[in-house]
Protein backbone atom coordinates (compact mmCIF):
# COMPACT_ATOMS: atom_id res chain seq x y z
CA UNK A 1 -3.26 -38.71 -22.22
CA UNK A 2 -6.06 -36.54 -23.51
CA UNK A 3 -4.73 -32.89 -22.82
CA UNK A 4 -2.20 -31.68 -24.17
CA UNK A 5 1.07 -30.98 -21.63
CA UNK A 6 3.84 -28.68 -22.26
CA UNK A 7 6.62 -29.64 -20.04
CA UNK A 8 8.48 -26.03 -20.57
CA UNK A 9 6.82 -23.82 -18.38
CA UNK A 10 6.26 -19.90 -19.31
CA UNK A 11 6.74 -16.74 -17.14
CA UNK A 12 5.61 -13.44 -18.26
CA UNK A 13 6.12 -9.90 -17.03
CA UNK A 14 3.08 -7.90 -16.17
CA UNK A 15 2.74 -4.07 -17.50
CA UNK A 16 0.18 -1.84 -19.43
CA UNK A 17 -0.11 -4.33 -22.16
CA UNK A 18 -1.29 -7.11 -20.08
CA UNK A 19 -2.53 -5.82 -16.53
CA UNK A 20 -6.48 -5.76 -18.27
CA UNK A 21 -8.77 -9.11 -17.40
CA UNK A 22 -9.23 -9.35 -20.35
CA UNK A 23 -5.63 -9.89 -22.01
CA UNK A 24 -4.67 -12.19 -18.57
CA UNK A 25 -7.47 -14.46 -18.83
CA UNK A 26 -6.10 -15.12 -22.62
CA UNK A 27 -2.55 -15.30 -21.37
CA UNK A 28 -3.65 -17.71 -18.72
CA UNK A 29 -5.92 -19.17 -21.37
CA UNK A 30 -2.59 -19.96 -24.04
CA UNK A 31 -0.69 -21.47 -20.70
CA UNK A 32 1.39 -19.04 -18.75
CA UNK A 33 2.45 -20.47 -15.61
CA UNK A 34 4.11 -17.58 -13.74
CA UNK A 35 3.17 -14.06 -13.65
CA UNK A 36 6.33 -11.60 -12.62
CA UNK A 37 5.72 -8.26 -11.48
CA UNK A 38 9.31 -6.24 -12.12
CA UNK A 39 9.82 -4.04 -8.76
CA UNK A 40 11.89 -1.59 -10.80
CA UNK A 41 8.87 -0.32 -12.41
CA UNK A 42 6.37 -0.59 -10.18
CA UNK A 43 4.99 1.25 -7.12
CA UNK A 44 2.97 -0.22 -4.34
CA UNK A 45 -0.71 0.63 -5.05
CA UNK A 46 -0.56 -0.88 -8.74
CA UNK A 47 1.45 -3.58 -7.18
CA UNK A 48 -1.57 -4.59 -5.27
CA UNK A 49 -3.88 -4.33 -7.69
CA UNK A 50 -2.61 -6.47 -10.37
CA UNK A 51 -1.67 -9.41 -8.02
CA UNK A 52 -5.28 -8.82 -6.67
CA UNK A 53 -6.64 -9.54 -10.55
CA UNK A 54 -4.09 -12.09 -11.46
CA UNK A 55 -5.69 -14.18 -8.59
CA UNK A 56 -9.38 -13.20 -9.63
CA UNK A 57 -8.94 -14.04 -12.94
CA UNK A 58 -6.64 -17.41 -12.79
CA UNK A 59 -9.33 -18.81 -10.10
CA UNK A 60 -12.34 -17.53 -12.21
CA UNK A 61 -10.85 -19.79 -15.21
CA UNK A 62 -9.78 -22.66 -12.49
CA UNK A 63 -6.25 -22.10 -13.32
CA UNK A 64 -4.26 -20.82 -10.76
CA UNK A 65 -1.14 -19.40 -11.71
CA UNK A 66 1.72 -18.05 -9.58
CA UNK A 67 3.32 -14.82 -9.29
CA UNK A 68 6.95 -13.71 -8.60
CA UNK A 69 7.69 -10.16 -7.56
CA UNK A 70 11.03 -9.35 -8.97
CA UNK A 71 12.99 -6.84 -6.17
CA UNK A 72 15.42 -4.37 -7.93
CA UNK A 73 18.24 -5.33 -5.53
CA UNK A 74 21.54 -3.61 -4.96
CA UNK A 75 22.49 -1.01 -8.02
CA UNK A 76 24.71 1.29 -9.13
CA UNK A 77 23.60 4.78 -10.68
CA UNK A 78 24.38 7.99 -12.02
CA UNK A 79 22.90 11.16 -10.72
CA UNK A 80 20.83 13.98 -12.31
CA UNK A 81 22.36 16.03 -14.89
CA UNK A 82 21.71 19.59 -16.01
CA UNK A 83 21.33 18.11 -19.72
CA UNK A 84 22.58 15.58 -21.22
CA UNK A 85 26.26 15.15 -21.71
CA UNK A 86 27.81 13.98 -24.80
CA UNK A 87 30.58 12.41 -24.14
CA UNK A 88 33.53 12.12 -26.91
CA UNK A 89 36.12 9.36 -27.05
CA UNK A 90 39.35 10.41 -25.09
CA UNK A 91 38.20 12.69 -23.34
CA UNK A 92 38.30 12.75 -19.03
CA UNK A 93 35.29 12.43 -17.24
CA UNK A 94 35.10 11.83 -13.40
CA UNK A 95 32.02 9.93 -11.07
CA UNK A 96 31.85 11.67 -7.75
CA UNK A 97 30.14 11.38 -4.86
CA UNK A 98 27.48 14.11 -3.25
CA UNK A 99 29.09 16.74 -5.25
CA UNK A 100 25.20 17.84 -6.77
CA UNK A 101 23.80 18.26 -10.07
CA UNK A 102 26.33 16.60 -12.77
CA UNK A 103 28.03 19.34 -15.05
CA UNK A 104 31.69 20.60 -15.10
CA UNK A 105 33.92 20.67 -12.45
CA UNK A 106 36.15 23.31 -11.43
CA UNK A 107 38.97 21.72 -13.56
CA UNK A 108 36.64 21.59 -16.60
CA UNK A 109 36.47 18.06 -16.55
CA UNK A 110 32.56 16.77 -16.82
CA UNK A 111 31.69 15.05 -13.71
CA UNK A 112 28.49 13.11 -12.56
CA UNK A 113 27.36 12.10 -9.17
CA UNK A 114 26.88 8.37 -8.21
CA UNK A 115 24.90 6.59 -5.92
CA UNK A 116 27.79 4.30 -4.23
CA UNK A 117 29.95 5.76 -1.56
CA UNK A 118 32.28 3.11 -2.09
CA UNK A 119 33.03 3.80 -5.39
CA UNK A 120 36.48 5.36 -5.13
CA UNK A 121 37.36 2.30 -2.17
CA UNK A 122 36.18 -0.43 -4.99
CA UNK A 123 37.48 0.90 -8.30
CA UNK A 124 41.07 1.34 -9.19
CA UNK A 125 43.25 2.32 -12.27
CA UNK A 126 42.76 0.46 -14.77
CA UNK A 127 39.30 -1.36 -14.25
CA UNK A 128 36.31 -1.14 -16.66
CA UNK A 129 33.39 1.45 -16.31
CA UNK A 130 29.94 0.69 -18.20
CA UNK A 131 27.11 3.11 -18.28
CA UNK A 132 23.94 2.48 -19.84
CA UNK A 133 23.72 -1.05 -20.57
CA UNK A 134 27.48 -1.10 -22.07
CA UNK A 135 26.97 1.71 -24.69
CA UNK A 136 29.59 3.98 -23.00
CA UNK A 137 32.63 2.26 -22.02
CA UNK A 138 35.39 4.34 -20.12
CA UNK A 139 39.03 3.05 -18.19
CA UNK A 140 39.69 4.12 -15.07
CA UNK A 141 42.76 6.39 -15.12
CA UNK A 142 42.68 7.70 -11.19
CA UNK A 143 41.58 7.87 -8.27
CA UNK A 144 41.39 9.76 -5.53
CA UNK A 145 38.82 9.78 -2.57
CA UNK A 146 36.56 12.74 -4.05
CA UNK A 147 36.42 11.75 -7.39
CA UNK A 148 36.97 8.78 -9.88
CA UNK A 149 38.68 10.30 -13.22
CA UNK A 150 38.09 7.70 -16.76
CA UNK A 151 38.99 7.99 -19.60
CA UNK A 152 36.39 7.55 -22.46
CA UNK A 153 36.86 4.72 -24.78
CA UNK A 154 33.15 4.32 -26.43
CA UNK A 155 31.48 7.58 -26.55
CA UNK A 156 27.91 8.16 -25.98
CA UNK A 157 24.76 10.47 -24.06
CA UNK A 158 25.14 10.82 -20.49
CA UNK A 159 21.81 11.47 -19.48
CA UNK A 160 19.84 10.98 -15.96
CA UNK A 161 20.45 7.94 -13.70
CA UNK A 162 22.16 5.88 -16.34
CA UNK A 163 22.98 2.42 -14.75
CA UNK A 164 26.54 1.35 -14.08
CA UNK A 165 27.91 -1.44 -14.58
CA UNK A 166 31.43 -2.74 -13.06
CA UNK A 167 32.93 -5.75 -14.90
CA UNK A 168 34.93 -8.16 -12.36
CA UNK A 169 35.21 -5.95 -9.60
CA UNK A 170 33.86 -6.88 -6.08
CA UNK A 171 31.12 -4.49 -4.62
CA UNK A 172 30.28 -3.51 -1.15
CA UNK A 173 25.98 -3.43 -1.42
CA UNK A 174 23.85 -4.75 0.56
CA UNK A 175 21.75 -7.83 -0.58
CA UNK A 176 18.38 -5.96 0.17
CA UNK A 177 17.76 -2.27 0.02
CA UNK A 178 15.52 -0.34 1.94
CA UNK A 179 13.34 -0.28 -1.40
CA UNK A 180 13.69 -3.91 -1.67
CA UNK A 181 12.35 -4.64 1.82
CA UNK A 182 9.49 -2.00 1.63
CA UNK A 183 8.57 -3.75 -1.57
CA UNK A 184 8.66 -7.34 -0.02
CA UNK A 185 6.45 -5.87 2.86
CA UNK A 186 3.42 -5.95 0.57
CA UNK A 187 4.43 -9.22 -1.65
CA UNK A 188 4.00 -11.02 2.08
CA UNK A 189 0.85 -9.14 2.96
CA UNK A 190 -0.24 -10.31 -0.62
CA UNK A 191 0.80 -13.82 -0.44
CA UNK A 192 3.36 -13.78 -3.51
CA UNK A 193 4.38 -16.97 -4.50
CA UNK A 194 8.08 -16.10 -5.30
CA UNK A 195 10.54 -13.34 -5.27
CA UNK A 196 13.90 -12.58 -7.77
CA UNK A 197 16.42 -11.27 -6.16
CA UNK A 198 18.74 -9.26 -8.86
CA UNK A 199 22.46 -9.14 -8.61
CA UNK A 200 23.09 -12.03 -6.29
CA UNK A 201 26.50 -12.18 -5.80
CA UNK A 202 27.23 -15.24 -3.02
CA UNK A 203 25.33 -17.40 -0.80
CA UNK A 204 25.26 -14.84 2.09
CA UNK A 205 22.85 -12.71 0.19
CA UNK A 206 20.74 -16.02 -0.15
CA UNK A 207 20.50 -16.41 3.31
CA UNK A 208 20.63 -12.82 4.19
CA UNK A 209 16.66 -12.77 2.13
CA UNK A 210 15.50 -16.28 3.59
CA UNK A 211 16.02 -15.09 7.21
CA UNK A 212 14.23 -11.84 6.40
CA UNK A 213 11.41 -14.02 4.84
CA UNK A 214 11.44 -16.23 7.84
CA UNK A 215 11.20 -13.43 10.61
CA UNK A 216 8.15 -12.16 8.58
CA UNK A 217 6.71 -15.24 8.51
CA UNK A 218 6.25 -15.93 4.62
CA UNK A 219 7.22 -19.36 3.03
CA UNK A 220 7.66 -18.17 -0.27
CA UNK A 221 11.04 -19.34 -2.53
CA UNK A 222 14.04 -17.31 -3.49
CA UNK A 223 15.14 -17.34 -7.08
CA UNK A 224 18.54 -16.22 -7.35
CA UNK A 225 19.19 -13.98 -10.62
CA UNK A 226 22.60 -14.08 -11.80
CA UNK A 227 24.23 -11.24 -13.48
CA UNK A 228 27.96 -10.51 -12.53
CA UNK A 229 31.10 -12.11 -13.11
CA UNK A 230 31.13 -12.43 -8.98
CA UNK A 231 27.84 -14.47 -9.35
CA UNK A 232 29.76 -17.10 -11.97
CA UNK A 233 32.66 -17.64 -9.84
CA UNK A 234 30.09 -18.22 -6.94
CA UNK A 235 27.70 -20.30 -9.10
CA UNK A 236 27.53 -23.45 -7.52
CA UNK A 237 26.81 -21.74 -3.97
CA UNK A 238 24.60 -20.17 -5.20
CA UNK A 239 22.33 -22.44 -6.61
CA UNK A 240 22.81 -24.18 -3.13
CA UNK A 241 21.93 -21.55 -1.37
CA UNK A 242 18.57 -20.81 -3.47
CA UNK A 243 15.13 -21.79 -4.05
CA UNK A 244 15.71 -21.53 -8.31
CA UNK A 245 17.95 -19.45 -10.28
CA UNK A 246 17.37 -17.27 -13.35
CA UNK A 247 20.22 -16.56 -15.88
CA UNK A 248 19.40 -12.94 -16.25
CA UNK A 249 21.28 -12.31 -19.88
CA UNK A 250 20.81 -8.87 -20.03
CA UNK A 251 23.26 -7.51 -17.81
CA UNK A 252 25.07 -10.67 -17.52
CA UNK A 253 26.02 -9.95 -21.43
CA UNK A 254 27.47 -7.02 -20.35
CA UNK A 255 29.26 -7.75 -17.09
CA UNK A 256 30.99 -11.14 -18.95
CA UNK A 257 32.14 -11.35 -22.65
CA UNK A 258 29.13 -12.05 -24.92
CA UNK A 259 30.61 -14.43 -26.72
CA UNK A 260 30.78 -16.68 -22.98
CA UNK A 261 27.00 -16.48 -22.58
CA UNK A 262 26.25 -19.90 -23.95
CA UNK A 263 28.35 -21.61 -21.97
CA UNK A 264 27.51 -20.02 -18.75
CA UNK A 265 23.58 -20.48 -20.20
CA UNK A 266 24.78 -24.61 -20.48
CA UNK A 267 26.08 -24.78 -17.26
CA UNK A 268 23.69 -22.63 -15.39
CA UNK A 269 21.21 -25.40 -16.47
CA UNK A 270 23.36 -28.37 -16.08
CA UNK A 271 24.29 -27.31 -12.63
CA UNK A 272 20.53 -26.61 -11.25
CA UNK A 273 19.12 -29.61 -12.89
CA UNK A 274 22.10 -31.84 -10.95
CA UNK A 275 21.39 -30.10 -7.67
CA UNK A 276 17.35 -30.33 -7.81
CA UNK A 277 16.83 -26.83 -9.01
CA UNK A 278 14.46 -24.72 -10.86
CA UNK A 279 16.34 -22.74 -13.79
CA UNK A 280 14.87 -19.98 -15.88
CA UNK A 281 16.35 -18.58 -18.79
CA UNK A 282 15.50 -14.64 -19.43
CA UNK A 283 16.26 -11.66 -21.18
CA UNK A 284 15.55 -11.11 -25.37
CA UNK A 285 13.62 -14.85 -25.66
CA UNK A 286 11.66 -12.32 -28.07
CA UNK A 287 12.77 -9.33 -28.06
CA UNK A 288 11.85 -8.22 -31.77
CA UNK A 289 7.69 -9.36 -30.99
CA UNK A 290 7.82 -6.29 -28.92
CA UNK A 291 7.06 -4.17 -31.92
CA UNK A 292 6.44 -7.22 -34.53
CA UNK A 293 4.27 -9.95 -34.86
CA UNK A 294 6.35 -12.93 -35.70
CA UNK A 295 10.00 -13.33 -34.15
CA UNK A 296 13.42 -13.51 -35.77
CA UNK A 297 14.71 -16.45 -36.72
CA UNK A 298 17.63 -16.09 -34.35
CA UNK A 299 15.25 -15.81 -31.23
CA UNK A 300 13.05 -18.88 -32.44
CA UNK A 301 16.38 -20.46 -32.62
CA UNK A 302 16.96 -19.18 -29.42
CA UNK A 303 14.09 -20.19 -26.91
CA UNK A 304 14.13 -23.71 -28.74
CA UNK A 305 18.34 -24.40 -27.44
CA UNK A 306 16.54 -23.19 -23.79
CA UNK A 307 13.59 -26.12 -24.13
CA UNK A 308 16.80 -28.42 -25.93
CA UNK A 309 18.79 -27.82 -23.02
CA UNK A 310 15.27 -28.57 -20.88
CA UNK A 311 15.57 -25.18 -18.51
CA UNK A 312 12.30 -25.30 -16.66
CA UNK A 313 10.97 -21.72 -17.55
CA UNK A 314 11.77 -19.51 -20.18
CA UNK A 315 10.40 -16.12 -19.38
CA UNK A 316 8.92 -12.77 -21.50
CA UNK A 317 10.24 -9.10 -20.19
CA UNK A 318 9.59 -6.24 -22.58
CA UNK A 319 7.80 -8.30 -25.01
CA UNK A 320 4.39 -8.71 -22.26
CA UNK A 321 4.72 -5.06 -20.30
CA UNK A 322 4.97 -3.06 -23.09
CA UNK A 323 5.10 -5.06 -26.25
CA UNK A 324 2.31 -4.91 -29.10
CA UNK A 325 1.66 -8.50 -29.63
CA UNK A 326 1.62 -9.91 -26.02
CA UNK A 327 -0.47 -12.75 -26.69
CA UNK A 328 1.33 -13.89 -30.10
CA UNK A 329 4.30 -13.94 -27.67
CA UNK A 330 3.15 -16.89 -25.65
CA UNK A 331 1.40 -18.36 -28.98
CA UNK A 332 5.38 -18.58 -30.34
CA UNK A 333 6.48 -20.09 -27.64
CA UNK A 334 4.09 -22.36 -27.44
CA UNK A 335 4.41 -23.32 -30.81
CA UNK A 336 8.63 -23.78 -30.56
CA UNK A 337 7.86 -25.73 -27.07
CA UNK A 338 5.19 -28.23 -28.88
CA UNK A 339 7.99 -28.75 -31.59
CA UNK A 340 11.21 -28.85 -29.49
CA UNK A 341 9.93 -31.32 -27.20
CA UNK A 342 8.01 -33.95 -29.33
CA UNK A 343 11.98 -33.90 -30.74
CA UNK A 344 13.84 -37.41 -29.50
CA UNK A 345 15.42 -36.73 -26.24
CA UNK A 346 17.14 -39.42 -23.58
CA UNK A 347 14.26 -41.18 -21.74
CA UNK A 348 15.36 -39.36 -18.77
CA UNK A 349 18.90 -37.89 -17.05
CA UNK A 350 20.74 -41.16 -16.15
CA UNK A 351 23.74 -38.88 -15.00
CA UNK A 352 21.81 -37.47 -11.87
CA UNK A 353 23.83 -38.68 -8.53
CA UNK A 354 20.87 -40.15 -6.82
CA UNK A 355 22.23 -40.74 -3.45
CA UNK A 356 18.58 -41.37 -1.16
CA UNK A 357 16.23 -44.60 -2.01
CA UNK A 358 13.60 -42.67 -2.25
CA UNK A 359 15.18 -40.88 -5.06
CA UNK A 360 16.22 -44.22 -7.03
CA UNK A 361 13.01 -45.25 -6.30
CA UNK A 362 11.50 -42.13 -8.37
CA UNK A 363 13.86 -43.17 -10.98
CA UNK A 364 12.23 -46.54 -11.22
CA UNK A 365 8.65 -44.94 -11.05
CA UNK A 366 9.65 -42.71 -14.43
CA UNK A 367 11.38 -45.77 -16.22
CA UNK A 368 8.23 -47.94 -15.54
CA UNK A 369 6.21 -44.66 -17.22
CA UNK A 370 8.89 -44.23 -20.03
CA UNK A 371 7.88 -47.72 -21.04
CA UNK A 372 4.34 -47.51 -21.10
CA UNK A 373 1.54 -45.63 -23.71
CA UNK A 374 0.09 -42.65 -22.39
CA UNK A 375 1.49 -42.95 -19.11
CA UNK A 376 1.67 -40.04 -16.42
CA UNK A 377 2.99 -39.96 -12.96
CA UNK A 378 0.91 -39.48 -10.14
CA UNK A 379 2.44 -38.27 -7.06
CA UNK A 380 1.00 -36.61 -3.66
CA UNK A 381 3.17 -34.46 -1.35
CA UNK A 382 3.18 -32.07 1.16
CA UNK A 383 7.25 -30.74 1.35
CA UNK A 384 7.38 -30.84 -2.64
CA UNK A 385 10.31 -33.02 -2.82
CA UNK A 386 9.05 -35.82 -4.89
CA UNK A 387 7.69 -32.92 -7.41
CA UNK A 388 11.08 -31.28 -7.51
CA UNK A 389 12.93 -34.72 -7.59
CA UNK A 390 11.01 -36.28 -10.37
CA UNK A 391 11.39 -32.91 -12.43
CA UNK A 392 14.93 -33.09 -12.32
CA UNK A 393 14.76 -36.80 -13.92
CA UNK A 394 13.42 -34.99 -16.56
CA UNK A 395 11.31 -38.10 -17.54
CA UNK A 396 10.70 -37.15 -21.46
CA UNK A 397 7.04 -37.86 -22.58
CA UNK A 398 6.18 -38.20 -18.92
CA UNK A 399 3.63 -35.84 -17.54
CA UNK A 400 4.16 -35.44 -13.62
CA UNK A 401 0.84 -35.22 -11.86
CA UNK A 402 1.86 -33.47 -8.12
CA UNK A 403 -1.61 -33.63 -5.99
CA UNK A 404 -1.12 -31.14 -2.61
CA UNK A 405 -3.20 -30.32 0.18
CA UNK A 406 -0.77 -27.04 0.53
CA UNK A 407 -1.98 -24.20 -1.49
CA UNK A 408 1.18 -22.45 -1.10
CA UNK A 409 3.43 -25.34 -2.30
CA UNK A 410 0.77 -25.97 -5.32
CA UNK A 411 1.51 -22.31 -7.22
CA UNK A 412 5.32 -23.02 -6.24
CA UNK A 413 5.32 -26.58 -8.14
CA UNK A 414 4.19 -24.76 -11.10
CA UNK A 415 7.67 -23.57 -11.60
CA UNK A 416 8.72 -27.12 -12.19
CA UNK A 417 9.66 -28.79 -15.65
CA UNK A 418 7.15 -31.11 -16.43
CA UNK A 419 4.76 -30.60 -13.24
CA UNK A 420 1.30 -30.29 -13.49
CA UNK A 421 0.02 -29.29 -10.19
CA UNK A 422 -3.22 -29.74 -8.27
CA UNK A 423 -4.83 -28.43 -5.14
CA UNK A 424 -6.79 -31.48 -3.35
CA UNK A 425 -7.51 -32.12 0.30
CA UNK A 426 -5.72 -35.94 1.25
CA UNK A 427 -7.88 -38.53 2.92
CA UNK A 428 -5.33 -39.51 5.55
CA UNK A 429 -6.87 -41.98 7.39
CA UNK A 430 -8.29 -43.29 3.48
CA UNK A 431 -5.47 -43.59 1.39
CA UNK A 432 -7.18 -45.09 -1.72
CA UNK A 433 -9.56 -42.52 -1.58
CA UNK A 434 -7.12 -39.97 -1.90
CA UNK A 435 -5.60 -41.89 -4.83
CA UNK A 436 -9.32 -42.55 -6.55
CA UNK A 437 -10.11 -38.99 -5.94
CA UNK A 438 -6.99 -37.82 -7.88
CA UNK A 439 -7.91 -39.77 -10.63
CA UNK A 440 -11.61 -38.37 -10.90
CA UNK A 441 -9.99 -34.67 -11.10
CA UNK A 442 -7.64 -35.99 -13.89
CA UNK A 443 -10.39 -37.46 -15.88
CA UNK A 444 -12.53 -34.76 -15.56
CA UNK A 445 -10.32 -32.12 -16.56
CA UNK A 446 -9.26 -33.81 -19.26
CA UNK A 447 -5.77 -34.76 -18.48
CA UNK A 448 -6.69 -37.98 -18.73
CA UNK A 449 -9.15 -40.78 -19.79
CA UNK A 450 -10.44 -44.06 -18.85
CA UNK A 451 -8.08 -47.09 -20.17
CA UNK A 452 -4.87 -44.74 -19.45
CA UNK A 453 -2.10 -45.62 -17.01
CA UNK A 454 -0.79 -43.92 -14.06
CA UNK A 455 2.35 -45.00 -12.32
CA UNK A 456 1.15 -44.14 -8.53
CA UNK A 457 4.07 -42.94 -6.16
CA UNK A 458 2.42 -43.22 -2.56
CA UNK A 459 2.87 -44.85 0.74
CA UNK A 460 0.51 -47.23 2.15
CA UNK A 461 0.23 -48.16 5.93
CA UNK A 462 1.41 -51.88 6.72
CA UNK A 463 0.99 -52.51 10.78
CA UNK A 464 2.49 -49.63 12.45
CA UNK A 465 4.74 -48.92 9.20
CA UNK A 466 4.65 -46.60 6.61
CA UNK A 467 6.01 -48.57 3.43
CA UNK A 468 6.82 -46.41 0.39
CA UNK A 469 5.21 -48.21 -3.14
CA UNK A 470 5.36 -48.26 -6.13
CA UNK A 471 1.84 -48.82 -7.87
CA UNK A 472 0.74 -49.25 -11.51
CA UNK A 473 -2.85 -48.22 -11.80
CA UNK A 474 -5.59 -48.13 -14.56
CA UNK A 475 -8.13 -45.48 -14.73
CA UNK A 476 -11.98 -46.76 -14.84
């Protein structure tokens, strides 16, 4: 192989510090392979815009990457306050609902409005309450249908729209918001590749978004993000249910005990890679590089267990919208991914259940590359499957070559651990010309080099029957 691949793949968030051409075409340049655009902070006309330049400027530098327009989803919030309340530990506060501006009540008790009728139905004495990412903590002490009275455990500002979290209690919100669908609106008119859907918390929410999708004719893929204790019990459903999943750590660190986010990290991964499943891992990768220009040792430490535990994407929030070093953020990764995975792993996952021949057949295809020098595998598809099925081998040294005639499917494979994807138009009724054409666009942009060998998963045409193969080539 002559260019160098990262099998790791890199998803950054869009914002003021890297909307310019100039700082995308040197994020594209360094090797990002997703761009997200984060719906909770974005409105429709910059929206357009930036997925309007992100597709200049990747097809000006023959890169095209994708992009994944992350919907805000179902949330609970606070209401406006006169000024900001400082709460004290022990005292009483109470959460209403369309009672007005937040102040005291008539009781003196402080009191704050909340967007979510059900509140008093859901809640009951005894559960948790945590406002603004965790930093207030109150117990619920009573309830009554006007008004839900806590008790304040960690003190803190209550301040404007604060967000809410509920640790293991059940909520009645809808999958998609009216927000979420206006937003989704223009992602189909604008062809996005992907959409997040925050707070998944079953299947039915899954399917709820894919039939929306389908009605509006758009064939884009669903990551589900998890971030509830609801979402773990419903994990494996989930991931069914989904295009990809994304362990979103920020407010799953606060809805579960901190100290369980590894493990639910570990199997998260194990799980998606066992079912065929993209898996990203986000939230704090680097959260220091937002205001400095190398990263703690803890987050280096960090990002390289994600690459260890071979997660397909590992993705950038704060640290590309708003962050001061955007670029040096993808440099570190890059340098961590180069490092972590030149590291000895298994040839490839022997404990998938492969239960199709044509998926023990792509197990043979990556052994037969394992064994070989500066082997890749060269695949052409139109449903993805042999992209996605390979990836999940996780074939170690193995670069997987995916060749479509679907432009759509080519910016999804990019998602995919260890896929390099490329847009060609197939020679149906010319197989090997298909093949010999592939090989032309690897050598001549520089993936590969004359001498190298390709392990060549196709079908060839024997009578009236189409056989699948099998072939080890050479490149001329």
């Amino acid at each position: 192989m002559s260019r160098k691949h990262r099998f790791t793949k890199i998803i950054f968030t869009i914002g003021p510090a890297t909307e310019s051409e100039e700082t995308l075409a040197e994020l594209i340049k360094n090797g990002v392979d997703v761009c997200r655009i984060n719906m909770a902070h974005a409105d429709h006309a910059w929206t357009r815009k930036v997925i309007q330049r992100v597709r200049k400027v990747s097809q000006g530098m023959k890169r095209e990457i994708a992009i994944m327009m992350d919907v805000k989803g179902p949330e609970i919030r606070t209401g406006d306050v006169t000024e900001t309340i400082e709460l004290e530990i022990g005292e009483y506060f109470d959460f209403t609902i369309d009672k007005g501006i937040g102040g005291r009540g008539p009781d003196g008790v402080q009191r704050v409005d909340v967007n979510y009728p059900g509140l008093a139905n859901t809640l009951k004495e005894g559960d948790t309450v945590l406002v603004d990412n965790g930093l207030v903590r109150m117990l619920v002490e009573d309830v009554t249908p006007e008004r839900v009275r806590c008790k304040v455990l960690i003190p803190g500002p209550m301040g404007n729209r604060r967000h809410i979290n509920l640790p293991g209690v059940r909520v009645d919100l809808p999958a998609l918001t009216e927000k979420d669908k206006r937003d989704v609106q223009v992602g189909i008119a604008e062809g996005v590749d992907f959409y997040a859907l925050s707070f998944v918390r079953e299947p039915a929410d899954l399917d709820e978004f894919h039939d929306y999708l389908d009605d509006h004719g758009s064939s884009a893929k669903i990551i589900a993000k998890i971030e509830d204790q609801q979402a773990i019990t419903n994990l494996d459903g989930i991931i069914a249910a989904s295009d990809g999943l994304m362990v979103a750590r920020g407010d799953l660190g606060i809805e579960c005990p901190f100290e369980d986010l590894p493990i639910i990290q570990r199997r998260a991964v194990e799980t998606c890679i066992q079912n065929g499943k993209p898996v990203i891992i986000a939230t704090h990768m680097l959260e220091s590089m937002i205001n400095s220009p190398l990263p703690t040792r803890a987050e280096v430490t960090d990002v390289s267990n994600a690459i260890r535990e071979q997660a397909d994407c590992v993705m950038l929030s704060g640290e590309t919208t708003v962050g001061k070093y955007p670029i040096a953020c993808v440099e570190t990764i890059n340098r961590i991914a180069d490092r972590m995975e030149a590291e000895p792993f298994p040839t490839l996952r022997k404990d998938l259940v492969l239960k199709k021949p044509k998926s023990k057949m792509l197990r043979s295809a990556a052994y037969l590359a394992s064994e070989l020098d500066n082997a890749g595998i060269v695949i052409f598809t139109r449903s993805g499957f042999l992209a996605q099925m390979l990836s999940s081998l996780r074939p170690t040294k193995v670069p997987l070559y995916a060749f479509t005639d679907n432009r759509a499917l080519f910016r999804q494979m990019v998602l995919l651990w260890g896929v390099e994807p490329f847009f060609m138009e197939f020679h149906d009724e010319e197989p090997e010309q298909t093949v010999q054409n592939a090989f032309d666009f690897l050598k001549n942009c520089g993936w590969a080099k004359a001498g190298d060998h390709m392990v060549v998963v196709s079908n060839v045409i024997a009578k009236e029957k189409i056989i699948d193969t099998i072939q080890l080539r050479q490149l001329s």
